[in-house]
Structure formats: structure tokens, C-alpha cells
Protein backbone atom coordinates (compact mmCIF):
# COMPACT_ATOMS: atom_id res chain seq x y z
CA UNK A 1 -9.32 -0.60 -22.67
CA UNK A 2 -11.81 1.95 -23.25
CA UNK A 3 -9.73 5.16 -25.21
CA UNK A 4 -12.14 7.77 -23.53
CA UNK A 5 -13.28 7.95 -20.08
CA UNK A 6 -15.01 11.28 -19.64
CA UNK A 7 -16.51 13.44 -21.78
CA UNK A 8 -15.92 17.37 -22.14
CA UNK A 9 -19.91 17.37 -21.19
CA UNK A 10 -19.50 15.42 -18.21
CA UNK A 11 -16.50 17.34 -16.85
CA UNK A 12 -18.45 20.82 -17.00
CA UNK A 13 -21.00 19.39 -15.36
CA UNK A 14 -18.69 18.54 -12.23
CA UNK A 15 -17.59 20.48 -8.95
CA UNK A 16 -14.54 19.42 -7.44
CA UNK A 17 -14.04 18.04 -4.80
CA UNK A 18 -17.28 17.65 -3.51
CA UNK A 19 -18.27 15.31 -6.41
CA UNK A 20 -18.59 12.04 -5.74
CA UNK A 21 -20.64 10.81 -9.18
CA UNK A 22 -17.66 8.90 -11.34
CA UNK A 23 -18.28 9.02 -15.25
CA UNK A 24 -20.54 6.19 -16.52
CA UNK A 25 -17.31 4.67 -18.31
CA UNK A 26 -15.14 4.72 -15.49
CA UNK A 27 -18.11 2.84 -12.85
CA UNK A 28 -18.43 0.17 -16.09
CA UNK A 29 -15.07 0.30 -16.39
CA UNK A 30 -14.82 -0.79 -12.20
CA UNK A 31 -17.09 -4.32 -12.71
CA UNK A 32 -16.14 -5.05 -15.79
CA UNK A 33 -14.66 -8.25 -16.98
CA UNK A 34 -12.06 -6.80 -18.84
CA UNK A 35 -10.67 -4.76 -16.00
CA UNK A 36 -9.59 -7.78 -14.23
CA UNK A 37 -7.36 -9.47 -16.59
CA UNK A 38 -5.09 -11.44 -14.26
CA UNK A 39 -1.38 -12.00 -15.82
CA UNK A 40 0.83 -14.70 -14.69
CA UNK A 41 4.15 -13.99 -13.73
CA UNK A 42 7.42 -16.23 -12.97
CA UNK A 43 7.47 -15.91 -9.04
CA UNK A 44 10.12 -17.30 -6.52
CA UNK A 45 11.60 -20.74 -7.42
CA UNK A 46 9.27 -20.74 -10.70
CA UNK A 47 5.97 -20.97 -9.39
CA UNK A 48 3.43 -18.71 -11.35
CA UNK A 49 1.89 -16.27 -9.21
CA UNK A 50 -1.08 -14.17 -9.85
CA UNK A 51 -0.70 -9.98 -10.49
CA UNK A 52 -2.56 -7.45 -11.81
CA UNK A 53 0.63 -5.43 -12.91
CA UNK A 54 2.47 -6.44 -16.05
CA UNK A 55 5.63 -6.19 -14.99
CA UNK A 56 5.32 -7.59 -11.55
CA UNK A 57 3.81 -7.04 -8.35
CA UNK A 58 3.56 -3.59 -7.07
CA UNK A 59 5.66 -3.86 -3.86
CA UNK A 60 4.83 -0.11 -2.05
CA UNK A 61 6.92 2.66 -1.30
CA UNK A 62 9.45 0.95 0.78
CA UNK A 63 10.96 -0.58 -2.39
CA UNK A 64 11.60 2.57 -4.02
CA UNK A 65 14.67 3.68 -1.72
CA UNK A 66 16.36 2.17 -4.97
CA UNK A 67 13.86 2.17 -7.92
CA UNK A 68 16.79 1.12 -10.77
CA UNK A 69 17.27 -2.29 -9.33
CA UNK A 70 13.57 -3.44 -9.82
CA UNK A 71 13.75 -3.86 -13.41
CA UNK A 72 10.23 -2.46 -14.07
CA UNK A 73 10.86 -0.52 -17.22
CA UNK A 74 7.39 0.87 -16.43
CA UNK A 75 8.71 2.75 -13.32
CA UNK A 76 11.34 3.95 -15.34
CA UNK A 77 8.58 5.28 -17.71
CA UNK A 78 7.02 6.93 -15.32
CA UNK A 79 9.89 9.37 -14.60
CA UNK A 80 11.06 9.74 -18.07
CA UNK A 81 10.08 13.63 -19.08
CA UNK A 82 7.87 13.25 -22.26
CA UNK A 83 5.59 10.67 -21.04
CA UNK A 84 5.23 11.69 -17.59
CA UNK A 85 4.69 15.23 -19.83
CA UNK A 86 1.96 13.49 -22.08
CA UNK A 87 0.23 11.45 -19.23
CA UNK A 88 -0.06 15.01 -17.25
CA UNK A 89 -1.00 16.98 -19.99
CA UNK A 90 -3.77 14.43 -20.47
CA UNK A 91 -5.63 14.96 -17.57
CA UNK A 92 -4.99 18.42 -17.84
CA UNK A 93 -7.25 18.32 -20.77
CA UNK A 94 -9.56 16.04 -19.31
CA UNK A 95 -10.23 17.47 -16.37
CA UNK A 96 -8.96 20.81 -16.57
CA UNK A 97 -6.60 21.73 -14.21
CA UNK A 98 -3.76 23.93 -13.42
CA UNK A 99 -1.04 22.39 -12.41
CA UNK A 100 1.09 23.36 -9.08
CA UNK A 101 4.36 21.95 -7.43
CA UNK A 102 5.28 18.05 -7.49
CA UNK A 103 4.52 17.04 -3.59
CA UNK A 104 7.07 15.02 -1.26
CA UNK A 105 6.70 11.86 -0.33
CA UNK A 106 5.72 9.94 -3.26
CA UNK A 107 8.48 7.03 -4.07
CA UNK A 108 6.37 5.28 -6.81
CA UNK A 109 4.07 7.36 -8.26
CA UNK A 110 4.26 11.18 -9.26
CA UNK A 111 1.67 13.47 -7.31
CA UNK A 112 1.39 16.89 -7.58
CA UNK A 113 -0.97 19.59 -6.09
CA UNK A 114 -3.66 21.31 -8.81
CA UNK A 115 -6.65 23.01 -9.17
CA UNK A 116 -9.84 21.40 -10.90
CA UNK A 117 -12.93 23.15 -11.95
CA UNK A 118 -14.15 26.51 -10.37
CA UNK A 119 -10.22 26.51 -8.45
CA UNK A 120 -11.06 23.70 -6.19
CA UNK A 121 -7.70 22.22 -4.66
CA UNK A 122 -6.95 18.75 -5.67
CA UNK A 123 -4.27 15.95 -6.41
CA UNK A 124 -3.24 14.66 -9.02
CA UNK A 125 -1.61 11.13 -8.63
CA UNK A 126 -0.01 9.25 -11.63
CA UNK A 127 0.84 5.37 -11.06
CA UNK A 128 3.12 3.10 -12.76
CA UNK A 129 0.49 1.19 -14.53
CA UNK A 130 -2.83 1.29 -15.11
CA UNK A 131 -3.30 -1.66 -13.17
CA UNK A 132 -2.42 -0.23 -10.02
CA UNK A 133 -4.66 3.12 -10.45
CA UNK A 134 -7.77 0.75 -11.35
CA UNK A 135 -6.73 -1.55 -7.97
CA UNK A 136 -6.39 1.78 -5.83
CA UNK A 137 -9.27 3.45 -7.45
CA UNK A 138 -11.53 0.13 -6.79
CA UNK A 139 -10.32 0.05 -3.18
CA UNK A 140 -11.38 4.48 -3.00
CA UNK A 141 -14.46 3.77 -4.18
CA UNK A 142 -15.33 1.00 -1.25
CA UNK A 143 -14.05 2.84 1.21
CA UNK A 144 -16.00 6.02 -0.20
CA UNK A 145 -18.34 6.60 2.96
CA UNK A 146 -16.13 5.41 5.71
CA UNK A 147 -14.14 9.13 6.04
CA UNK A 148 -10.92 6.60 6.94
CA UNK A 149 -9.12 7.09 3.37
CA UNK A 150 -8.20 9.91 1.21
CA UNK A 151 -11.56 10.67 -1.48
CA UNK A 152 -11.02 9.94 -5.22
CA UNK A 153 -12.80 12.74 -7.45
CA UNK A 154 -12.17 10.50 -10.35
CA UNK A 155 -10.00 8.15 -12.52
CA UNK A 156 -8.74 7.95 -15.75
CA UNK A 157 -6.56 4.37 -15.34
CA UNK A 158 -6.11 4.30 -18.60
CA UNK A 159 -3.53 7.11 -18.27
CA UNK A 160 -2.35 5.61 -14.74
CA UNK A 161 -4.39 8.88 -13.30
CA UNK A 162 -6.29 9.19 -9.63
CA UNK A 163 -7.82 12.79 -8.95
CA UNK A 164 -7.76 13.09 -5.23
CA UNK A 165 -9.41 15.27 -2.16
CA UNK A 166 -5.87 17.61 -1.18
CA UNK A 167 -5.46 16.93 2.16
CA UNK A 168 -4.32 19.89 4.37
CA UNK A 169 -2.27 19.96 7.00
CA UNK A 170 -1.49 16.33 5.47
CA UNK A 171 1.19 15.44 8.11
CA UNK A 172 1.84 12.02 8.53
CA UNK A 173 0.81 9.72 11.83
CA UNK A 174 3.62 10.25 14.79
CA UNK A 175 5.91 7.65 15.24
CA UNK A 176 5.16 8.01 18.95
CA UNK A 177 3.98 4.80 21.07
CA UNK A 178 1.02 6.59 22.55
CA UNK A 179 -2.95 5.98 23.67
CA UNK A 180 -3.93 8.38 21.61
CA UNK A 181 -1.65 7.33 17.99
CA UNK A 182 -3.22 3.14 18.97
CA UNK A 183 -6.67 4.71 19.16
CA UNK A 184 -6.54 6.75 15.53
CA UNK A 185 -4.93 3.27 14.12
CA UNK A 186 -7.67 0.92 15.55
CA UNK A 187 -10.57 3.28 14.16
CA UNK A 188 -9.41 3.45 11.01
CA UNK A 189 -8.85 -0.26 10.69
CA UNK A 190 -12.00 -1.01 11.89
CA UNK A 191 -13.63 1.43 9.14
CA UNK A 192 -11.13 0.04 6.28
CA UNK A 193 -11.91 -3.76 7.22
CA UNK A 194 -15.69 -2.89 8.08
CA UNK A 195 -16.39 -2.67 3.88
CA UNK A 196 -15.87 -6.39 3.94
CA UNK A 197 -14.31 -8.58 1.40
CA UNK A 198 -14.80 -7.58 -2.22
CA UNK A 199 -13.45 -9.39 -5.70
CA UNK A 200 -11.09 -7.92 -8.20
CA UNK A 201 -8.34 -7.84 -5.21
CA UNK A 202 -5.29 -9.63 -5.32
CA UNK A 203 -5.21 -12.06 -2.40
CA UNK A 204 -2.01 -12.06 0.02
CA UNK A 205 -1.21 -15.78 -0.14
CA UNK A 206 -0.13 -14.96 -3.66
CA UNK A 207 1.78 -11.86 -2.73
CA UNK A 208 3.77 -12.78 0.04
CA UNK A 209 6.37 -14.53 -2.30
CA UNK A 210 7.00 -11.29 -3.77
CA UNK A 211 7.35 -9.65 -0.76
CA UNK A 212 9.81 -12.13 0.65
CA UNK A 213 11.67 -12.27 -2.06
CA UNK A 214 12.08 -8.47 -2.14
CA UNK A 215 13.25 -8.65 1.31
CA UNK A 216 16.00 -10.99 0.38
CA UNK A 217 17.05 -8.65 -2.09
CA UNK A 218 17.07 -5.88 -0.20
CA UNK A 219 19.20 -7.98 2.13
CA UNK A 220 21.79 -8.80 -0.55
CA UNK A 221 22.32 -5.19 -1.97
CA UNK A 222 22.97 -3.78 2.02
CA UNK A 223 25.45 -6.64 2.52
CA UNK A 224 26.78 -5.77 -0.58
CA UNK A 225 26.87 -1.27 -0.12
CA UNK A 226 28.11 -1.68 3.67
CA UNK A 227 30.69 -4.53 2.85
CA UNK A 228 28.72 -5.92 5.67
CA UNK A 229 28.21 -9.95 4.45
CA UNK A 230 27.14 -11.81 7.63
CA UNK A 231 24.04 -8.47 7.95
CA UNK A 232 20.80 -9.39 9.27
CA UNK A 233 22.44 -13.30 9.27
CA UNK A 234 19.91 -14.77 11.79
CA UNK A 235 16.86 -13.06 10.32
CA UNK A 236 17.34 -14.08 6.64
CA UNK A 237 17.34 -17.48 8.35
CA UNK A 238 14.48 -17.21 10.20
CA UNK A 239 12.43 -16.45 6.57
CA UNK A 240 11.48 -20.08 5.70
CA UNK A 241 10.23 -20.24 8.83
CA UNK A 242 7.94 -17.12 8.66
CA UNK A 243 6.92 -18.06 4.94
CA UNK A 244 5.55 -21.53 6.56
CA UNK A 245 3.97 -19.38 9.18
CA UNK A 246 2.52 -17.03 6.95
CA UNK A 247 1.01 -19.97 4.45
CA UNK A 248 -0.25 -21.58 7.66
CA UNK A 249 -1.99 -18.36 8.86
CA UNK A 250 -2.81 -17.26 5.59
CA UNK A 251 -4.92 -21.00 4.96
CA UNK A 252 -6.64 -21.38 8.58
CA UNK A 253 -8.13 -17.36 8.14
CA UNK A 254 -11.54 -17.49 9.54
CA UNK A 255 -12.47 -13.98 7.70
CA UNK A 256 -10.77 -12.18 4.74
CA UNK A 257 -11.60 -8.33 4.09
CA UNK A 258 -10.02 -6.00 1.66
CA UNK A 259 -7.39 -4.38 3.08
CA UNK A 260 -4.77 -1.06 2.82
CA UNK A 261 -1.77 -2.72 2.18
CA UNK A 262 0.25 -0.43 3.09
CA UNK A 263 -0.65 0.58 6.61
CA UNK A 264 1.95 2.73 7.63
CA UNK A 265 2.20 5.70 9.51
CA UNK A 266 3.54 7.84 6.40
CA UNK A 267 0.00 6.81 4.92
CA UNK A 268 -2.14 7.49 7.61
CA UNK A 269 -2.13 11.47 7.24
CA UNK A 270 -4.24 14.50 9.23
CA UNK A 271 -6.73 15.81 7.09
CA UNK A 272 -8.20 18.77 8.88
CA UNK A 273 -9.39 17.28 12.53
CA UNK A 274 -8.99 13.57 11.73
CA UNK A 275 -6.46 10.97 9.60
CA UNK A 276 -7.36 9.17 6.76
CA UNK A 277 -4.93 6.43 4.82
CA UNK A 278 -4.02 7.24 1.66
CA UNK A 279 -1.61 5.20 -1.01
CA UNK A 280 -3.17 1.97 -0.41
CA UNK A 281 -2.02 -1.40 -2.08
CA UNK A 282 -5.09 -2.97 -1.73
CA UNK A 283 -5.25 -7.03 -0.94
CA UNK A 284 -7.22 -9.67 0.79
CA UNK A 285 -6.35 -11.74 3.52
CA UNK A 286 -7.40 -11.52 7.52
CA UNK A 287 -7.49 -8.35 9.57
CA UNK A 288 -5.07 -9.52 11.79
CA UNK A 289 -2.20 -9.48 9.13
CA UNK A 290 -2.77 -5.66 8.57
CA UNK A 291 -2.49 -5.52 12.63
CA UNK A 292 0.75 -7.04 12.32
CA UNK A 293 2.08 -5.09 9.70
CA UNK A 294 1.22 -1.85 11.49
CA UNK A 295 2.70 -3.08 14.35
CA UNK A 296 6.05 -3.93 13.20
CA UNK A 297 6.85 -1.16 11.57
CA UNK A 298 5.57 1.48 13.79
CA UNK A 299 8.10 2.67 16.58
CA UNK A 300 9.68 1.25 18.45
CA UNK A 301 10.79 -2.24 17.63
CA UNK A 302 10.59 -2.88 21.98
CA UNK A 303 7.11 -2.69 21.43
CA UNK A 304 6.07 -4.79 18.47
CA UNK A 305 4.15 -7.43 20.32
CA UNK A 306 2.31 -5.09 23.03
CA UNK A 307 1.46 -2.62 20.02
CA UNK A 308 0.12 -5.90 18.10
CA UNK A 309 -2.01 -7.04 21.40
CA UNK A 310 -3.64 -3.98 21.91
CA UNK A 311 -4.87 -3.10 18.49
CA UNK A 312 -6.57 -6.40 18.29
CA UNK A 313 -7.94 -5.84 21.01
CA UNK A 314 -9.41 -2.80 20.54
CA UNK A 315 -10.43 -4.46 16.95
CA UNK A 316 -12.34 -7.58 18.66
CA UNK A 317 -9.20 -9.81 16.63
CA UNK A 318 -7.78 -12.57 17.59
CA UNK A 319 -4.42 -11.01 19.49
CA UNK A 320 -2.43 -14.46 19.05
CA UNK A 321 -2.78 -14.46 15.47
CA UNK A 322 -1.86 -10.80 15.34
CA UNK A 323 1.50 -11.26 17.29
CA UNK A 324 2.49 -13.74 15.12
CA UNK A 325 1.66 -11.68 11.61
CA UNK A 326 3.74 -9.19 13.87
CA UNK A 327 6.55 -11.58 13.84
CA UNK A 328 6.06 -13.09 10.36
CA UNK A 329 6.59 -9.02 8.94
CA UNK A 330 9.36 -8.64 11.65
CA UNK A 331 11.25 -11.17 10.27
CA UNK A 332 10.67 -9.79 6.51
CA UNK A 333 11.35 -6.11 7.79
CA UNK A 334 14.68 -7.36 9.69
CA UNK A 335 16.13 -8.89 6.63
CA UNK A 336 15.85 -6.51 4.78
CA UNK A 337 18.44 -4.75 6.90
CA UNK A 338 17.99 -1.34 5.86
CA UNK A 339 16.73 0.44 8.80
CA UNK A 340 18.42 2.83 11.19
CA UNK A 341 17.15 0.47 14.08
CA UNK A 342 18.51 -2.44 12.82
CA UNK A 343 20.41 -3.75 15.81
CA UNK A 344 16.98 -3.44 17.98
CA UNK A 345 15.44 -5.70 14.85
CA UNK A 346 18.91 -7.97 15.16
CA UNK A 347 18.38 -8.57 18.80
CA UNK A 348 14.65 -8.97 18.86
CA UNK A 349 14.46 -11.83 16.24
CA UNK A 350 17.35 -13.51 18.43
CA UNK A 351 15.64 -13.59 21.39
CA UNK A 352 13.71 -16.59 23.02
CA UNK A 353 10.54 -15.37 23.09
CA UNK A 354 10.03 -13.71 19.66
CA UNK A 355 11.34 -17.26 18.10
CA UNK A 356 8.78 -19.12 20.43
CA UNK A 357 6.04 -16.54 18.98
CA UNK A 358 6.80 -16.99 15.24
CA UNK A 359 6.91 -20.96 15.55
CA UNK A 360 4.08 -21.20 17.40
């Protein structure tokens, strides 16, 4: 990796946050060769699956609830006091700033609110690995003129370090089933998707074993907390079936564009009159998969199908394969059986009709 990527010159000369010029290095740095090294890793059952982070697949937010039992020493890094103190005073140096108060909400990475250049408000946002600020930085940069996700000023991924636009009011999407909340989702998809596919992305077919697996996991450790061993029974036997589901779906996609990742309404946050996403975990697969995802996880679980339908609809997608990523990340987000809704998750993946929708 490069060991510079802006110079003092190039700093002075910049205005935050209006700029939108990245250092010569750091553009290289974006289509390079190098940048995409592409580890394997010891998935489920042994089968090597592709990642861009060395110690595994970055997983989101929703993993965090219990960071010590990923075993990514990296995460642990991340919170240990002198390197989070070195990574922060790096950027510090390299782009100046004055440092305010750590910000809530941030389960993976540390982000804090500062001041860059001539006392322009800004983020700071350190990830786990440098991997995962390149992937998010990469994804930023495509989705630069769309106004549907949060701006990067800059990156220094070699420190794990995004400099973002500070966001004000910055509260979250409403977990309210409304016109209004399905309208602000479908116009920001359509912007995110509307980039198009790009390369340098991991793809989802290679992720969802990951994911799966971390549901499973989850599954075991609430079984094992709430002395509860038959939890979530049904769904974590309902997952081969939505991993053949999701392969199938995955392998008959007509289109693939980059997407968020994690499409969530904690990500989708009001920036003065309008939302933008922010935090993505950027992938490729089908738009419809992204519908899903939204869908099941947005309240309430009573309206996981209808909430699917009428995005793609609004999106021009095809609404049958988006009620059945609905069901495939219903089933993932059941077993998991962490949520306070849980018995509305338990007696929709029972029903009739949601097992006739994820078989097909």
C-alpha cells in the first residue's frame, strides 16, 4: 500500500466539505490492481469463499450487539486505546482537524464529529480494516452525484479513515409503515441501483454463506443466554431451504448493480430536507434482493410481503422475486432470534403462505 496519501500541499489547498477533488494517490489508489487483492477464506463446510477483509467478511452492524464472539482481532484493534489513538491522531495530521465527541450509533467502526479546514463540520469514520474503508469509499465515490448517500471528503484507507459530509439533524428513517417512509425508500434505491454495476465489489452469491452462518450463530448464543434451546426451532430449519432459494435467485438474476448492503432504516438518515444512506456494505447482486432486505427488516413483520410488493413496484422490479428475497432474509433474520418481535417472526415463517412463497 501506498505509505502517503495526501500531501501537506494538497490539504491547504482544500475546503471542506464542499470539495469533491480526492488526492491523485487516493483516485490511483481506487482502480488500481493492487487495491483489489482478493483473500480466500475457509467459509461454511470448507468451501473457500472470496473477501476483501483479512479476517473475514464484514457482516454490518447487526453483528456487533456482541463484537467479542467474532474472533476478528482486528475489531478488537479498533477499540484498543493506543491504536485507535494513533489511527486518529493520523488524520488529525493529515487533514487537520479538531476533534469533537465520539457519535452514537456506530457498532463497528468509531465515528466522531470534527472540524476540517477553515472550521467546516465533518466526520470522521475509522473502519476495522482498510479493506472495508477502500470498499465503502469506492461505493461514495459512485454514488457521488446521486444526493442518495452520505458525501466522502476524502480517504486515507490505509489508516481505515473516511472523511464524511456531517449530516444534521441526522435522525434515522421512522420505523413507521407509511406512503410517505415507501416513497423516500424507493427513490433512494432507484438512485443507489441507477450507478449500475461496477467491479472491485464483492458479489452476494459469495457472501450469503457468511451471512447464514452468522445467523446460525446468533441462533446458538440466544438459545444458549435465555436457556431457551428449542428458539427460533422452525426457522433455523427453514435455512437450507432459503440458502437453495437464495443460490437459485442469486444464478437466474437478469441484472446485477452495486448495491448498499445494508439498507436499513438506521442508515437511511435526514440530512437537512431529504435522507441519504450512509454505512454501506457495498455488494453486487439484483435490485430485488436489496428490496427484500429492506422489507424484512423494516416494521412491522405483518407487512413484509406488501412492503416488498410495493417497493418493486414503485422500482419497475420484478415483485415475485422481491417477496421471495423478502422471505429468504426473513428466514435469516428469524433465526437469528434476537429481536423483540420474535414471536411475530415465529409465527410468520410457520404459516402456509410465507412457506409457499419461499419454496416457490
Amino acid at each position: 500500500m501506498p505509505t502517503s496519501w495526501l500531501s501537506s500541499a494538497s490539504m491547504r489547498e482544500r475546503t471542506f466539505p464542499t470539495a469533491t477533488k480526492f488526492s491523485r494517490r487516493f483516485r490511483d489508489w481506487l482502480s488500481s490492481s493492487r487495491s483489489n487483492a482478493i483473500n480466500e477464506i475457509d467459509g461454511p463446510r470448507g468451501v473457500a469463499v472470496r473477501t476483501f477483509a483479512p479476517q473475514g467478511v464484514y457482516l454490518g452492524g447487526r453483528a456487533l450487539r456482541r463484537p467479542e464472539r467474532l474472533g476478528l482481532v482486528a475489531w478488537m484493534a479498533v477499540r484498543e486505546a493506543p491504536e485507535l489513538d494513533r489511527r486518529r491522531a493520523a488524520c488529525v495530521r493529515r487533514w487537520r482537524l479538531r476533534l469533537g465527541q465520539a457519535l452514537a450509533g456506530g457498532y463497528r467502526s468509531y465515528v466522531c464529529e470534527c472540524t476540517a479546514g477553515a472550521r467546516a463540520e465533518a466526520v470522521l469514520k475509522l473502519t476495522v480494516t482498510a479493506e472495508e474503508a477502500l470498499l465503502e469509499a469506492r461505493a461514495l465515490e459512485r454514488w457521488r452525484e446521486t444526493r442518495a448517500a452520505v458525501r466522502l471528503l476524502d480517504a486515507d484507507p490505509e489508516n481505515g479513515a473516511l472523511l464524511l459530509e456531517r449530516l444534521r439533524p441526522a435522525t434515522p428513517l421512522p420505523g413507521v409503515d407509511q406512503g410517505w417512509v415507501l416513497e423516500v425508500v424507493a427513490d433512494l434505491l432507484v438512485r443507489l441501483h441507477g450507478v449500475g454495476s461496477a467491479g472491485h465489489f464483492p458479489d452476494l452469491v459469495d457472501l450469503y454463506p457468511h451471512l447464514a452462518e452468522h445467523s446460525v450463530e446468533d441462533n446458538r448464543y440466544e438459545r444458549e443466554v435465555r436457556k431457551e434451546p428449542g428458539r427460533a426451532a422452525l426457522a433455523l430449519d427453514l435455512m437450507a431451504d432459503a440458502a437453495r432459494v437464495a443460490d437459485h435467485l442469486s444464478s437466474t438474476a437478469r441484472k446485477k448493480v452495486l448495491l448498499h448492503g445494508d439498507f436499513l432504516d438506521k442508515n437511511l438518515l435526514l440530512n437537512d430536507d431529504h435522507y441519504v444512506a450512509v454505512d454501506p456494505i457495498p455488494r453486487i447482486a439484483e435490485p430485488e434482493s436489496e428490496i427484500g432486505f429492506f422489507a424484512c427488516d423494516h416494521p412491522p413483520v405483518s407487512g413484509i410481503f406488501d412492503r416488498a410488493t410495493r417497493i418493486a413496484e414503485r422500482l419497475s422490479a420484478d415483485t415475485d422475486r422481491a417477496v421471495r428475497w423478502a422471505a429468504v432474509w426473513t428466514v435469516l433474520l428469524a433465526t437469528s432470534a434476537w429481536r423483540q418481535d420474535q414471536d411475530q417472526l415465529d409465527e410468520l415463517v410457520a404459516s402456509q403462505e410465507f412457506q409457499a412463497i419461499l419454496r416457490g
